[in-house]
C-alpha atoms as a PDB file:
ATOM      1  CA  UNK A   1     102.776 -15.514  79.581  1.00  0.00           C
ATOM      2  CA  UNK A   2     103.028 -17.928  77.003  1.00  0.00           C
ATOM      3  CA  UNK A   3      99.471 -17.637  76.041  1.00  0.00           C
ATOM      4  CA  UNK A   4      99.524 -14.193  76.005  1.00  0.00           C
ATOM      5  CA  UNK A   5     102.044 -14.654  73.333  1.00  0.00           C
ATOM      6  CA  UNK A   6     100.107 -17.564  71.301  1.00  0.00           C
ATOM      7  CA  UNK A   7      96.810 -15.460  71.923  1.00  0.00           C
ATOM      8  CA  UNK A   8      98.595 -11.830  70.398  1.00  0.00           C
ATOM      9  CA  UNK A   9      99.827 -14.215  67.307  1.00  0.00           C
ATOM     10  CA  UNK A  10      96.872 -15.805  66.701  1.00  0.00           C
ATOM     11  CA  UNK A  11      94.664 -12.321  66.389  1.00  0.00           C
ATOM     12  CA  UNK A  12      97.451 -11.021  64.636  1.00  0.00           C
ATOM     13  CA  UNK A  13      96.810 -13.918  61.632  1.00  0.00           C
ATOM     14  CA  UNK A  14      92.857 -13.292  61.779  1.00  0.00           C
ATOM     15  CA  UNK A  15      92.981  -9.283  61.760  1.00  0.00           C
ATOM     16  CA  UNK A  16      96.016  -9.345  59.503  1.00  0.00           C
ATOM     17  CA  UNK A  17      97.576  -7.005  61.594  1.00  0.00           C
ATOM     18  CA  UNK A  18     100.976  -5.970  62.265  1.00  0.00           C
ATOM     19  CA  UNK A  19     102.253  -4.535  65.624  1.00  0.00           C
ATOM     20  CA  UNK A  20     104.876  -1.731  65.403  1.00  0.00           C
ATOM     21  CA  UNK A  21     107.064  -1.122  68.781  1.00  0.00           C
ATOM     22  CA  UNK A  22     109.463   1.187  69.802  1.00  0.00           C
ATOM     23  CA  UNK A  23     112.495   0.460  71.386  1.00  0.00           C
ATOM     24  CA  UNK A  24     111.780   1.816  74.737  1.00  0.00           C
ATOM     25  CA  UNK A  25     108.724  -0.240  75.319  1.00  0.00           C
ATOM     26  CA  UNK A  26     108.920  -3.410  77.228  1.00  0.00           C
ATOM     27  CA  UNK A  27     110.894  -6.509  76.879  1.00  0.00           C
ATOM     28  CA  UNK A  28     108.008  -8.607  76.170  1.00  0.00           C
ATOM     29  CA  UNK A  29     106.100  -5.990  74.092  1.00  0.00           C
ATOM     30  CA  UNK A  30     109.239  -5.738  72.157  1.00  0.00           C
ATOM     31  CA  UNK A  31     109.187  -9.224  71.425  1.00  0.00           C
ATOM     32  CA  UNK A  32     105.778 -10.052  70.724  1.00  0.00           C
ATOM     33  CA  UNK A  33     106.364  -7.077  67.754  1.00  0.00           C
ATOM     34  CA  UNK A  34     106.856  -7.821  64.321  1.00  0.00           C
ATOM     35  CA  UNK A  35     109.420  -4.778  64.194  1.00  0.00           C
ATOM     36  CA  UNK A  36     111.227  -2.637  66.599  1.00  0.00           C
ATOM     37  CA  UNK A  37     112.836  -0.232  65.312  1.00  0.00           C
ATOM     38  CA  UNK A  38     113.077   4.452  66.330  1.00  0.00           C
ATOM     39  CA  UNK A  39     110.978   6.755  65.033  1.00  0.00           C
ATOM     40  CA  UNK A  40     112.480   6.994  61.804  1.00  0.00           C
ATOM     41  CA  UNK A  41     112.532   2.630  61.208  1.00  0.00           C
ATOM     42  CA  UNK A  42     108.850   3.297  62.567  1.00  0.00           C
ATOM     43  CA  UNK A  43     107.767   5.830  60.236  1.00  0.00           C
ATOM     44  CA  UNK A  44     109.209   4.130  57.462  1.00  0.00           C
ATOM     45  CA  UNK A  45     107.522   0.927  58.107  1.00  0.00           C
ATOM     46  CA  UNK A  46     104.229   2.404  58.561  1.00  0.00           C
ATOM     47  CA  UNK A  47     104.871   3.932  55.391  1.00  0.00           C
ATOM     48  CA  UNK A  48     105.141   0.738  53.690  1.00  0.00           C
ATOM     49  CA  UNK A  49     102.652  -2.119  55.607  1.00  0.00           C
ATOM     50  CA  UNK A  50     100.416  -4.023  53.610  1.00  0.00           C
ATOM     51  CA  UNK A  51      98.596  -4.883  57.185  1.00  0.00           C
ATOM     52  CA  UNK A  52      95.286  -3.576  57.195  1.00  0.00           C
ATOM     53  CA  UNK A  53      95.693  -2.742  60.996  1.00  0.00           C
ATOM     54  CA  UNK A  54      98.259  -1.114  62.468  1.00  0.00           C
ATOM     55  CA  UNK A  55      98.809  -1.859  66.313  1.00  0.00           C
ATOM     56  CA  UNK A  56     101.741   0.422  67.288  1.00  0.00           C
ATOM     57  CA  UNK A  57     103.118   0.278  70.742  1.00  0.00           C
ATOM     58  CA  UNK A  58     104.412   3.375  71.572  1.00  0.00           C
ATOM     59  CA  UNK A  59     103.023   6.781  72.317  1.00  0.00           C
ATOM     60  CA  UNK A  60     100.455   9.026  70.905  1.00  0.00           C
ATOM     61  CA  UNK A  61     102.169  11.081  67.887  1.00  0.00           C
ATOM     62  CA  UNK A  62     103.834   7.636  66.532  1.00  0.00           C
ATOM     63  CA  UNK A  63     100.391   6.330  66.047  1.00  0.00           C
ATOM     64  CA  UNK A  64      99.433   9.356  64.583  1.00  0.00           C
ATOM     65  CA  UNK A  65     102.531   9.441  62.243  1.00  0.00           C
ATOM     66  CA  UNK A  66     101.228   5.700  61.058  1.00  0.00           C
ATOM     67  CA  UNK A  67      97.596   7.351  60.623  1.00  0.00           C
ATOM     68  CA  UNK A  68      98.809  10.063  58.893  1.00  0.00           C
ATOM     69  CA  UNK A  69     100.751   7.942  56.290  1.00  0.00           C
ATOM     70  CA  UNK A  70      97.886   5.024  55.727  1.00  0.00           C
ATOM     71  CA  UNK A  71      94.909   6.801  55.975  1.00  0.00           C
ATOM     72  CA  UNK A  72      92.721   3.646  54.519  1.00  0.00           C
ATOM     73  CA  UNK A  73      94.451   1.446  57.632  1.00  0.00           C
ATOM     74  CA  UNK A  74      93.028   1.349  60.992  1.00  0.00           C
ATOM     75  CA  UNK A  75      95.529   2.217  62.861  1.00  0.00           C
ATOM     76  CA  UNK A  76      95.397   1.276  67.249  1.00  0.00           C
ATOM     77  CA  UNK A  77      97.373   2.093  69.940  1.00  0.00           C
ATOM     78  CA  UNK A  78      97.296  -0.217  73.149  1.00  0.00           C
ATOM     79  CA  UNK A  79      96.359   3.137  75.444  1.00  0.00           C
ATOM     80  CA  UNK A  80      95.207   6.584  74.746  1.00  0.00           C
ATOM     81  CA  UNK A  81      96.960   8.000  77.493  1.00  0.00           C
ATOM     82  CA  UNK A  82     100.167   6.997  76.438  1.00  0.00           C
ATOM     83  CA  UNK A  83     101.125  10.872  75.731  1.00  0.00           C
ATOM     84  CA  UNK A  84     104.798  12.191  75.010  1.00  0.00           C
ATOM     85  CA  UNK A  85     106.208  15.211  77.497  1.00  0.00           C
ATOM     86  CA  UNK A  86     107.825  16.498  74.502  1.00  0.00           C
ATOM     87  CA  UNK A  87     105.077  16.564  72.463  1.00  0.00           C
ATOM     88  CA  UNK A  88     102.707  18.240  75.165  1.00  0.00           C
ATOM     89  CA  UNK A  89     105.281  20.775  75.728  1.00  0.00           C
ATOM     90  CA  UNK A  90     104.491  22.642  72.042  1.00  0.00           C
ATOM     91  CA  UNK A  91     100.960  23.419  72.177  1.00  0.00           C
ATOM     92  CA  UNK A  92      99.796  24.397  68.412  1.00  0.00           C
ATOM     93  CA  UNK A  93      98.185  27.920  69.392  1.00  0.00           C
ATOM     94  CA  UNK A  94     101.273  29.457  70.924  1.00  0.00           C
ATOM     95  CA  UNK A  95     103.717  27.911  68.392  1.00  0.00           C
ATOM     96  CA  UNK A  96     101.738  29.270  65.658  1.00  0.00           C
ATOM     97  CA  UNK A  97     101.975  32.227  67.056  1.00  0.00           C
ATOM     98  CA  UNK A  98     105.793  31.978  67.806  1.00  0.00           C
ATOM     99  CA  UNK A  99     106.011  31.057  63.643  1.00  0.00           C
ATOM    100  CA  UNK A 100     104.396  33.914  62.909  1.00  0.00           C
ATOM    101  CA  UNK A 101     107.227  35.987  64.838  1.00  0.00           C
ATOM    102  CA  UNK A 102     110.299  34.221  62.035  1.00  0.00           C
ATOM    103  CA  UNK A 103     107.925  35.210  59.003  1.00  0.00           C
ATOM    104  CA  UNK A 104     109.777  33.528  56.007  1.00  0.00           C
ATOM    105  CA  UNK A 105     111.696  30.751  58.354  1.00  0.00           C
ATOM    106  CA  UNK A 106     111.429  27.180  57.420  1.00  0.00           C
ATOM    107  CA  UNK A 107     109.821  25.355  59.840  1.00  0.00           C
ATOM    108  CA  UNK A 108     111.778  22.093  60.795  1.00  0.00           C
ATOM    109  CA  UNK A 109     109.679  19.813  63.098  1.00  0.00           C
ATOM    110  CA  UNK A 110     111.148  16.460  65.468  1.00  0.00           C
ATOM    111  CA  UNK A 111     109.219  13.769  64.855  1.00  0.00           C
ATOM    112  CA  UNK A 112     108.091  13.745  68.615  1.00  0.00           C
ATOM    113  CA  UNK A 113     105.388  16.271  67.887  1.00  0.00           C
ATOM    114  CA  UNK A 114     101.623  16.560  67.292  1.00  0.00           C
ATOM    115  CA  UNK A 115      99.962  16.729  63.832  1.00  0.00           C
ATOM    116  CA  UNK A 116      98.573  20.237  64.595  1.00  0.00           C
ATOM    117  CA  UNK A 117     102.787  20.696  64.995  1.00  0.00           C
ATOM    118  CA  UNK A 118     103.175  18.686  61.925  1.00  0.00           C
ATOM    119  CA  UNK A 119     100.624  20.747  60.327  1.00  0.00           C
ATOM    120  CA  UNK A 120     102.443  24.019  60.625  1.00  0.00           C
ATOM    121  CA  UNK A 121     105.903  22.822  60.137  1.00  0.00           C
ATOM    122  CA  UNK A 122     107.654  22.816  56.423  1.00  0.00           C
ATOM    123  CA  UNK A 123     109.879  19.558  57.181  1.00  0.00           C
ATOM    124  CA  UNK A 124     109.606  16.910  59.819  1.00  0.00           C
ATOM    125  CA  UNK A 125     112.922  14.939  61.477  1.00  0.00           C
ATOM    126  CA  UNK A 126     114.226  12.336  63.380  1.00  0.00           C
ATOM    127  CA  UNK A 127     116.980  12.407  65.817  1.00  0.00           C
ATOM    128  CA  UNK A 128     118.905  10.250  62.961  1.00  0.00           C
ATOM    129  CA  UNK A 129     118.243  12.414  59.964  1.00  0.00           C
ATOM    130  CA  UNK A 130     117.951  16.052  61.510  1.00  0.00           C
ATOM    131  CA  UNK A 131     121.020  17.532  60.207  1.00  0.00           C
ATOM    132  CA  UNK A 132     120.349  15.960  56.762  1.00  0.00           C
ATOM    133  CA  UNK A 133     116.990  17.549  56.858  1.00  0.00           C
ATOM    134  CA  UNK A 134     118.831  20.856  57.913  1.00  0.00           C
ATOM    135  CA  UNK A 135     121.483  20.894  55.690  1.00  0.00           C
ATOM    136  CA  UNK A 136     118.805  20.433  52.921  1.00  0.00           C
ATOM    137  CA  UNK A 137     117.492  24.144  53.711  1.00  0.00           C
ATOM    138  CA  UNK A 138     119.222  27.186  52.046  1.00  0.00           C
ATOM    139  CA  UNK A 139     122.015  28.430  54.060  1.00  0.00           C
ATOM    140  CA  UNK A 140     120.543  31.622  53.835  1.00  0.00           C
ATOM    141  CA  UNK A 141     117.033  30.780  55.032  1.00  0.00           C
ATOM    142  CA  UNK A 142     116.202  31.315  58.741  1.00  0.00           C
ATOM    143  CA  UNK A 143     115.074  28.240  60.672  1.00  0.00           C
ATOM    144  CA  UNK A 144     112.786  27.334  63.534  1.00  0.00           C
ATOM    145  CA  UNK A 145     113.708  23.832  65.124  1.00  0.00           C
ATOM    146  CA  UNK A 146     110.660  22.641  67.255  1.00  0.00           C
ATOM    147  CA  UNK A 147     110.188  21.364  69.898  1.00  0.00           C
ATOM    148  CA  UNK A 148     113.384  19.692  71.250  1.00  0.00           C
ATOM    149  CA  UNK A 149     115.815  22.530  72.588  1.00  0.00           C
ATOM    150  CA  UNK A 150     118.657  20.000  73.425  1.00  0.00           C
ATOM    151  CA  UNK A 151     118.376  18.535  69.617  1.00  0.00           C
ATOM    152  CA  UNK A 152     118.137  21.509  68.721  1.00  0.00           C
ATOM    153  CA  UNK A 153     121.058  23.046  70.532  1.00  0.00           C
ATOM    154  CA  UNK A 154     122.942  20.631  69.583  1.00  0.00           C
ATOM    155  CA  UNK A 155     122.121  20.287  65.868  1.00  0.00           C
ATOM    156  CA  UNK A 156     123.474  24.020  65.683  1.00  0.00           C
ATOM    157  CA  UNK A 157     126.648  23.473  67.254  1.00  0.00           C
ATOM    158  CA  UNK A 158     127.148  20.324  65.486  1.00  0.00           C
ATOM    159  CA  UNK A 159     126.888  22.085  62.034  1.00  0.00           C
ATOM    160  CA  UNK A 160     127.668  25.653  62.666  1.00  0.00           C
ATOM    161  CA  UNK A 161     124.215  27.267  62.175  1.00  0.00           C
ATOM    162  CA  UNK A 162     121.915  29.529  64.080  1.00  0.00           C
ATOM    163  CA  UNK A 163     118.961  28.048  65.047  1.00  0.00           C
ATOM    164  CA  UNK A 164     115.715  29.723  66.491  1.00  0.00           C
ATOM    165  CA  UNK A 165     114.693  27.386  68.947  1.00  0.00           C
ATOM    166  CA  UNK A 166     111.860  26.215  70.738  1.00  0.00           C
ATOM    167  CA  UNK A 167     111.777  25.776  74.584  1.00  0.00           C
ATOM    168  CA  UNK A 168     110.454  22.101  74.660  1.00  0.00           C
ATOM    169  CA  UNK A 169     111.998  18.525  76.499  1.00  0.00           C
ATOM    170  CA  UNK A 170     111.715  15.235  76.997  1.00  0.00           C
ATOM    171  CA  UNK A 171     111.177  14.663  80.703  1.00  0.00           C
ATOM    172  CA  UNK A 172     113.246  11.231  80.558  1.00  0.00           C
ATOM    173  CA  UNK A 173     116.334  12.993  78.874  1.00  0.00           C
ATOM    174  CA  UNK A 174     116.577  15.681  81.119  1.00  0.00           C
ATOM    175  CA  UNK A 175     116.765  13.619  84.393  1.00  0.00           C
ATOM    176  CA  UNK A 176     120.426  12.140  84.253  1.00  0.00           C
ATOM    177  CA  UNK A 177     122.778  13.452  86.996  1.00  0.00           C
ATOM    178  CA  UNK A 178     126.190  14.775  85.620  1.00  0.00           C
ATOM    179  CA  UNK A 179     127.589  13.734  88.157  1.00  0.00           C
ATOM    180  CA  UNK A 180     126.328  10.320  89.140  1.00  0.00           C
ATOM    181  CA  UNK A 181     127.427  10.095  85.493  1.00  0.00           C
ATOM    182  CA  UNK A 182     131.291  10.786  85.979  1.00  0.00           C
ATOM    183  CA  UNK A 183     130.846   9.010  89.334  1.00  0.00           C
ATOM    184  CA  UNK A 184     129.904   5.871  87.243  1.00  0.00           C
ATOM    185  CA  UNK A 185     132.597   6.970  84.649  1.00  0.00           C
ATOM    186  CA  UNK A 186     134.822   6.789  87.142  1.00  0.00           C
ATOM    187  CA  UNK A 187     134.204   3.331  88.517  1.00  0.00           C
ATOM    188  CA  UNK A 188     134.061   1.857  84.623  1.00  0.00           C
ATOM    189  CA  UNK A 189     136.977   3.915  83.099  1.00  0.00           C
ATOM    190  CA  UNK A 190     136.761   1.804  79.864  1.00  0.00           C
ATOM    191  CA  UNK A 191     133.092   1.654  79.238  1.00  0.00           C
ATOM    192  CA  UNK A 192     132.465   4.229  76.899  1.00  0.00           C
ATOM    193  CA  UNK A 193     129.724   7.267  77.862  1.00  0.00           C
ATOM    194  CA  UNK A 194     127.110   6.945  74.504  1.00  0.00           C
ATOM    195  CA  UNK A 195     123.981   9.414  74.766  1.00  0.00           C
ATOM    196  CA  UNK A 196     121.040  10.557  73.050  1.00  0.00           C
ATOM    197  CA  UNK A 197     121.005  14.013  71.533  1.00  0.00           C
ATOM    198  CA  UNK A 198     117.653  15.071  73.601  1.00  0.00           C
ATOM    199  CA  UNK A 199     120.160  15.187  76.771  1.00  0.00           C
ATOM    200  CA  UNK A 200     120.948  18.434  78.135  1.00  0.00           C
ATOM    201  CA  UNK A 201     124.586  19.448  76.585  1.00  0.00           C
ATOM    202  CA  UNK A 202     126.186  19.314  80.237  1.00  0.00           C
ATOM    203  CA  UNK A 203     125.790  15.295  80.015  1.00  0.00           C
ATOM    204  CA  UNK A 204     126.034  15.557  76.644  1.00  0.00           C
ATOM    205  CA  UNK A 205     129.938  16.615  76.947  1.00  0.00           C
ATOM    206  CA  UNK A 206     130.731  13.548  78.624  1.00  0.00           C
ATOM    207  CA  UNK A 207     129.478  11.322  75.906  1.00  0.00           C
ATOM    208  CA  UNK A 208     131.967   9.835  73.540  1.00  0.00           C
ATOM    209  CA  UNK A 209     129.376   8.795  71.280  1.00  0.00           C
ATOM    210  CA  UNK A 210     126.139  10.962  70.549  1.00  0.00           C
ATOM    211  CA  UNK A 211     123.354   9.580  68.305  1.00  0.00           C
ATOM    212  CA  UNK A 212     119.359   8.591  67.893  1.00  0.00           C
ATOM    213  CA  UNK A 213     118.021   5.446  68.878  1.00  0.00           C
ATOM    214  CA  UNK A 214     119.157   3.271  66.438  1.00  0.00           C
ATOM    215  CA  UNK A 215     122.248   4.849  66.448  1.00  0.00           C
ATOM    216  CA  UNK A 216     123.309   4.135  69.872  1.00  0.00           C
ATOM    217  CA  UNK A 217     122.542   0.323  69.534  1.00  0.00           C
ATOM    218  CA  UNK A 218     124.497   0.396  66.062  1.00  0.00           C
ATOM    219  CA  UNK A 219     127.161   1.810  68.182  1.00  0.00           C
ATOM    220  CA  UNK A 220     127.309  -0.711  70.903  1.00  0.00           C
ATOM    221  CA  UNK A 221     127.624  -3.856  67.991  1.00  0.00           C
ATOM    222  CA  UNK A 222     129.754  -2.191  66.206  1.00  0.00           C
ATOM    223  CA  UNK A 223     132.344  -0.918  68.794  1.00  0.00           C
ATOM    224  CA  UNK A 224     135.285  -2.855  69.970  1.00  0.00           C
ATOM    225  CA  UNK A 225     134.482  -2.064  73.946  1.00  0.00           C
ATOM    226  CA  UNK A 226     132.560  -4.378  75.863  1.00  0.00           C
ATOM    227  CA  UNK A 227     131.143  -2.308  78.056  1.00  0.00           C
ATOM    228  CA  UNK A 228     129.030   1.242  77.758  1.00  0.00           C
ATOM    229  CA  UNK A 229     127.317   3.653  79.814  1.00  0.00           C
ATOM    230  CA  UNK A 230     124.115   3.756  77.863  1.00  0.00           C
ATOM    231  CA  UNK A 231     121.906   7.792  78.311  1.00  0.00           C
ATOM    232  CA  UNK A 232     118.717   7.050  77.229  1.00  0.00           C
ATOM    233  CA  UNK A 233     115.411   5.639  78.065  1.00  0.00           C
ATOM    234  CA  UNK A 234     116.274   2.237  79.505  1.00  0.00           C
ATOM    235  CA  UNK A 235     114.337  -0.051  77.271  1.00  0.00           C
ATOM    236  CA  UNK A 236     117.089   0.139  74.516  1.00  0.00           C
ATOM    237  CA  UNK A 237     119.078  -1.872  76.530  1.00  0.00           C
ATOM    238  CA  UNK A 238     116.944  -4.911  75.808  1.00  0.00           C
ATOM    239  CA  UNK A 239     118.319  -4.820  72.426  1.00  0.00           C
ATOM    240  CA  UNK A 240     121.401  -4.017  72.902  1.00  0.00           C
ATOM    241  CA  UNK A 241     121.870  -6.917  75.333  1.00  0.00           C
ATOM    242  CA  UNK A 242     119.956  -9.519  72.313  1.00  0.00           C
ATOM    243  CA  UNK A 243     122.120  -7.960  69.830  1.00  0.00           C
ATOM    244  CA  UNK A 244     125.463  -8.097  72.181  1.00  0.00           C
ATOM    245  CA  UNK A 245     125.039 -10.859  74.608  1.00  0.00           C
ATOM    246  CA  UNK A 246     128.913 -10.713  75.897  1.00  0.00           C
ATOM    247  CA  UNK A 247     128.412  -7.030  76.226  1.00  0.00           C
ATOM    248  CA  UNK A 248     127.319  -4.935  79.605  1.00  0.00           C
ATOM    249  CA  UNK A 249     125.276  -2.351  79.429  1.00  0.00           C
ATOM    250  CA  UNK A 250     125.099   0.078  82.204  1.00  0.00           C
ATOM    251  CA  UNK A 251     122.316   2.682  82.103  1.00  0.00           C
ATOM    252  CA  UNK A 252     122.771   6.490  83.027  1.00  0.00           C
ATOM    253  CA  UNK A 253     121.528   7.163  86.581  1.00  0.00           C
ATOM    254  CA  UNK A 254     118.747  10.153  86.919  1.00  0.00           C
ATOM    255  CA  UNK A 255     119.396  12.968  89.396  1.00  0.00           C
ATOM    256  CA  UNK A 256     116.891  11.512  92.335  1.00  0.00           C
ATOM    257  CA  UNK A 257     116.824   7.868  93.357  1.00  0.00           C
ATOM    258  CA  UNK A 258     113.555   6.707  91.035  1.00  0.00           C
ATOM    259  CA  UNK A 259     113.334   5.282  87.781  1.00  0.00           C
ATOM    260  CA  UNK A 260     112.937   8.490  85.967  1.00  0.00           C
ATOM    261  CA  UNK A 261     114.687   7.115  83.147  1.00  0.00           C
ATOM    262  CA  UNK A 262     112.177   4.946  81.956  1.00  0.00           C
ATOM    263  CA  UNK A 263     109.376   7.040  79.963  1.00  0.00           C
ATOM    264  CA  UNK A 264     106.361   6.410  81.860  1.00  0.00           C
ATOM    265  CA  UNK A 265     103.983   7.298  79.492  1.00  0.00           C
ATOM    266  CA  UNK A 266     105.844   4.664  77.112  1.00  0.00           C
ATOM    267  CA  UNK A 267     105.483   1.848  80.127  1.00  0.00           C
ATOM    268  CA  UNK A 268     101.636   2.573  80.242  1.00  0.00           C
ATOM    269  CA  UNK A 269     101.227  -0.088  76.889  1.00  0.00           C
ATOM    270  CA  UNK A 270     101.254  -3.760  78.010  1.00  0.00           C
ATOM    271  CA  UNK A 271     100.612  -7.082  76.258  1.00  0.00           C
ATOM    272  CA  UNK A 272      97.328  -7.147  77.896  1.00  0.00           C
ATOM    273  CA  UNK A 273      96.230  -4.202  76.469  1.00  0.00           C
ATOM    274  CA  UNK A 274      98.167  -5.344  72.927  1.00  0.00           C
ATOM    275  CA  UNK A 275      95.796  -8.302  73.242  1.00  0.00           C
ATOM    276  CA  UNK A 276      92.969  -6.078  73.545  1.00  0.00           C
ATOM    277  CA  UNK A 277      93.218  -3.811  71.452  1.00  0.00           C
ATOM    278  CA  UNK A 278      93.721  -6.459  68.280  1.00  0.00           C
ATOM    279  CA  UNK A 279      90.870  -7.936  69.731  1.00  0.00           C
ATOM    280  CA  UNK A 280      88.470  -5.267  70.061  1.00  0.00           C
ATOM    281  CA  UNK A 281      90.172  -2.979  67.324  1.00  0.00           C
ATOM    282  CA  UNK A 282      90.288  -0.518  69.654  1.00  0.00           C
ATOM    283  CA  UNK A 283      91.408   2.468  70.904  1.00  0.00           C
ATOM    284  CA  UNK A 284      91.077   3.993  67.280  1.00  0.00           C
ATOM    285  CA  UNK A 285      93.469   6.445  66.390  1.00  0.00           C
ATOM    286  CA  UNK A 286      90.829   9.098  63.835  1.00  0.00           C
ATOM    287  CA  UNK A 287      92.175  12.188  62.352  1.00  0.00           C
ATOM    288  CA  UNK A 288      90.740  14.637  60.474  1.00  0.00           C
ATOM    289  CA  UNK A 289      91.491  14.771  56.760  1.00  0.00           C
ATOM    290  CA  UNK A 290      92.121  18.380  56.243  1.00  0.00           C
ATOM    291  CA  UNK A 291      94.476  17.844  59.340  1.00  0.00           C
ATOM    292  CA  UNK A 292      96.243  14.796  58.082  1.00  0.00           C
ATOM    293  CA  UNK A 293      96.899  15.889  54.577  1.00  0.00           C
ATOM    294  CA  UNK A 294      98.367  19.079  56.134  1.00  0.00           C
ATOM    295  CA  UNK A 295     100.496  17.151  58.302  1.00  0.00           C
ATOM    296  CA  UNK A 296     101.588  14.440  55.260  1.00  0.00           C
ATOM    297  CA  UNK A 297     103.180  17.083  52.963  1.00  0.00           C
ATOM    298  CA  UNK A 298     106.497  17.792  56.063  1.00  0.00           C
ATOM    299  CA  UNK A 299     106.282  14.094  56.772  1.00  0.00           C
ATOM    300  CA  UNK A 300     107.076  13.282  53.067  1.00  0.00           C
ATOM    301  CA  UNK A 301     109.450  15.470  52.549  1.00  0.00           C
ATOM    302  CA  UNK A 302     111.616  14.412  54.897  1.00  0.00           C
ATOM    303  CA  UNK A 303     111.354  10.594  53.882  1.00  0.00           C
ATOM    304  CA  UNK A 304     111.959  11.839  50.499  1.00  0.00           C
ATOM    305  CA  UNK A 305     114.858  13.279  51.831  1.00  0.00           C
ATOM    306  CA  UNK A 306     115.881  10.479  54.255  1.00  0.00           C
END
């Protein structure tokens, strides 16, 4: 494993590339990254690399995001497969078409998206920024939230404004049992429940702490407990632990006995493939300009924003 590690950092000097992970990937991809950050810490990075390659460990749209903000970087992802369930769940015909229904709505896009999605959408968001992004829009202005109906649903209760919603989730945040999770409440009274906002809102009411990524493991550092029920993907907890060593993290069981809450498409990228790819520079990620300067404009406005 070692060499693996020694072999990744050596192509990474002679392609001056940089390797961008997410937090749910792997321990080991995690730490063989130069930065690990959400989509938001992601997108902002890519916004800013001086690498000329980008090598980003996550799933499909997040490479795209990087292509879309450095078109003159070559920009790889360890496997072309690695999709998003989210993302798939919006295809661009029928939401154009469902636009088209809301004429003079402002189009407010998650992140976790395609850049056809990205393309039609006014503003783009993160699970960290969303209601900043929201609250941006005219009170008075209709708007479509795409595709995440649990961020959605809970964006609008959150802030007290009707959303028109679209019927997409993320297959990983809709698998937690409520009540394995007040089962597991129950056995660790003081641990507190701390959840992602892509969760359905029946788990959702159990959580005494509801925010993105980043925002969870901010959380768990910051707060006096030392000990938290933890509904997300599972490979946050890798941080958390690094950041907290003293701490236990228990993660939220899913309704059947599997691992359902790991993202499978995320666990598809390995450090084999990481050393592959920098070595062959390869899989691509290519986008059409007329496509990516479409999807750019939403993407910058909500960094301006941000």
């Amino acid at each position: 494993m070692r060499d693996l590690f020694d072999e990744i950092a050596e192509l990474k000097r002679q392609k001056q590339a940089v390797i961008l992970a997410h937090y749910y990937q792997e321990p080991d991809i995690q730490d063989v990254a130069d930065f690990v950050g959400d989509s938001l810490e992601l997108s902002r990075k890519a916004a800013t690399t001086d690498a000329k390659i980008i090598v980003f460990a996550g799933v499909h749209f997040m490479a795209e995001t990087a292509k879309i903000l450095n078109p003159s970087k070559k920009v790889v992802l360890p496997d072309l497969k690695a999709g998003c369930s989210l993302a798939s769940s919006c295809p661009p015909d029928l939401f154009a078409r469902f636009k088209a229904k809301h004429p003079g709505a402002a189009v407010v896009s998650y992140i976790n998206c395609s850049a056809e999605i990205k393309a039609l959408s006014d503003y783009i968001c993160t699970s960290s920024n969303a209601e900043k992004i929201v609250r941006a829009i005219p009170a008075d202005r209709p708007v479509i939230f795409a595709p995440d109906r649990n961020l959605g649903a809970y964006l609008a209760k959150k802030i007290g404004r009707e959303l028109i919603l679209w019927n997409g989730s993320c297959i990983v945040h809709e698998v937690f049992s409520e009540k394995k999770l007040v089962q597991l409440k129950t056995r660790h009274p003081e641990a507190p429940i701390i959840a992602h906002p892509e969760c359905e809102a029946h788990v959702l009411r159990h959580a005494e702490f509801i925010g993105s990524t980043s925002g969870l493991l901010k959380f768990t550092q910051t707060s006096p407990a030392t000990k938290f029920i933890v509904v997300t993907e599972s490979g946050i907890l890798h941080q958390m632990r690094k950041a907290s060593p003293a701490k236990e993290f228990i993660p939220a069981p899913p309704e059947a006995n599997c691992a359902c809450n790991d993202c499978p498409f995320m666990k598809l990228n390995t450090l084999e493939k990481i050393r592959d790819c920098l070595r062959d520079e390869t899989p691509e990620l290519a986008m059409g300009e007329e496509l990516r300067a479409r999807a750019l404009v939403p993407l910058e406005r909500m960094l301006a924003i941000s």
